[in-house]
Protein backbone atom coordinates (compact mmCIF):
# COMPACT_ATOMS: atom_id res chain seq x y z
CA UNK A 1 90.11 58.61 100.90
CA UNK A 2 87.18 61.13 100.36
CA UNK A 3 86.03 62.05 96.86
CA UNK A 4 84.90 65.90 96.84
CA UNK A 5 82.23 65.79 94.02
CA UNK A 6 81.45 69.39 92.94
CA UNK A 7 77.49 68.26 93.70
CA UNK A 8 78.00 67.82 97.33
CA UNK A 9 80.39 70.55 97.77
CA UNK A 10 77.86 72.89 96.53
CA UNK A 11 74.82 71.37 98.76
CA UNK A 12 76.37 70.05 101.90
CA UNK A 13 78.69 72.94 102.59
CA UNK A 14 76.33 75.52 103.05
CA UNK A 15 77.74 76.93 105.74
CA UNK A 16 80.74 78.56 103.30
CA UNK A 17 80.22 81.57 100.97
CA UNK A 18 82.15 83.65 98.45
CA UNK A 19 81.05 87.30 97.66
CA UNK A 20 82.94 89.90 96.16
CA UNK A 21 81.92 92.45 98.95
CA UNK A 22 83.15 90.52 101.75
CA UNK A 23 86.95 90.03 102.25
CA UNK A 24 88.11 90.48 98.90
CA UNK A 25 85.79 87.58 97.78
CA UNK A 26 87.46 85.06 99.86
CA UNK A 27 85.39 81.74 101.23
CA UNK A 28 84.09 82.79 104.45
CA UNK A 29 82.05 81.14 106.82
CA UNK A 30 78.54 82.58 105.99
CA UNK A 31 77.47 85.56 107.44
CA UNK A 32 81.38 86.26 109.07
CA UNK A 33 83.94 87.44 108.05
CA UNK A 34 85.88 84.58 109.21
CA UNK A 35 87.77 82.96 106.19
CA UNK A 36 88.26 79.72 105.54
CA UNK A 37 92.03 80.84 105.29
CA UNK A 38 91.82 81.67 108.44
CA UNK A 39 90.26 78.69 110.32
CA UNK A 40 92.86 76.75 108.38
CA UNK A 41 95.70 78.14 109.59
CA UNK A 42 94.80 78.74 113.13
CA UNK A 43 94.70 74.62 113.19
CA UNK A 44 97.41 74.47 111.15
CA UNK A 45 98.99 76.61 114.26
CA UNK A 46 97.54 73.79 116.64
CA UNK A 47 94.88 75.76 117.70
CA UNK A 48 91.69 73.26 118.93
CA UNK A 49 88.20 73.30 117.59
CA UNK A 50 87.31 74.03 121.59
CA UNK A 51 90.10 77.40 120.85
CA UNK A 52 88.42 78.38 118.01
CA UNK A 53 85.24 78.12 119.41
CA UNK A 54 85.70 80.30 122.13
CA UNK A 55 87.68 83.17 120.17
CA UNK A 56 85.08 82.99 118.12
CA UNK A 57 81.94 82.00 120.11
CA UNK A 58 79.78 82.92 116.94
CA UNK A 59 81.00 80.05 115.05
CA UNK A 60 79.44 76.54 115.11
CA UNK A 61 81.45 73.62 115.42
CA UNK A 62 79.96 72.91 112.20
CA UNK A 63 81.10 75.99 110.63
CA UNK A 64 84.63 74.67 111.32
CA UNK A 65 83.69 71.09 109.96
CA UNK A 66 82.75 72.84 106.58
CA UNK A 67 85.38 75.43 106.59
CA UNK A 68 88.35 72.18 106.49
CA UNK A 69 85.90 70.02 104.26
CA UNK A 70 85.88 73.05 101.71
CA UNK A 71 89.75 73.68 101.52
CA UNK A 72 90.18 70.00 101.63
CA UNK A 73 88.09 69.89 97.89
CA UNK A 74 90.08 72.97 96.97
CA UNK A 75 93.04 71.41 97.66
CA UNK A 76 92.26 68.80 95.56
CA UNK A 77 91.30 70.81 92.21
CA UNK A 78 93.78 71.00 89.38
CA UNK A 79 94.29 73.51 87.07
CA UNK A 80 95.13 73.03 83.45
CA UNK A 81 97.02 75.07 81.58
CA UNK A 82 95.78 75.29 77.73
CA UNK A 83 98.36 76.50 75.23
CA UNK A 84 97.40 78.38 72.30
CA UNK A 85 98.25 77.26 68.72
């Protein structure tokens, strides 16, 4: 099993972005407007890399590599809910 480490997320995913101007502030695939939403659930509908790549012939095989590696950390985070006293 993979260990996302904040670190590496933030260097070796490059290739994914979040700005508030673009798509709501969604993670996008840098300098797109492909989301990594998006990407997601078009394999998620059991569309190939090879599909994706040539809907989209912008995108990098690469870009798709980092889009799953980033929802794959994000998947991963928890969130804790603090009570107040």
């Amino acid at each position: 099993m993979v260990q996302f480490k904040k670190e590496m997320i933030l260097t070796e995913l490059n290739r994914i972005t979040q700005q508030a101007g673009v798509m709501g502030g969604e993670a996008c695939i840098r300098g797109t407007r492909v989301t990594v939403g998006m990407v997601v659930g078009l394999i998620a509908a059991r569309d190939s890399v090879d599909d994706i790549l040539a809907d989209y012939p912008y995108l990098e095989r690469e870009d798709i590599v980092h889009a799953l590696r980033y929802a794959a950390w994000r998947a991963e985070e928890r969130e804790l809910v603090l009570t107040t006293a």
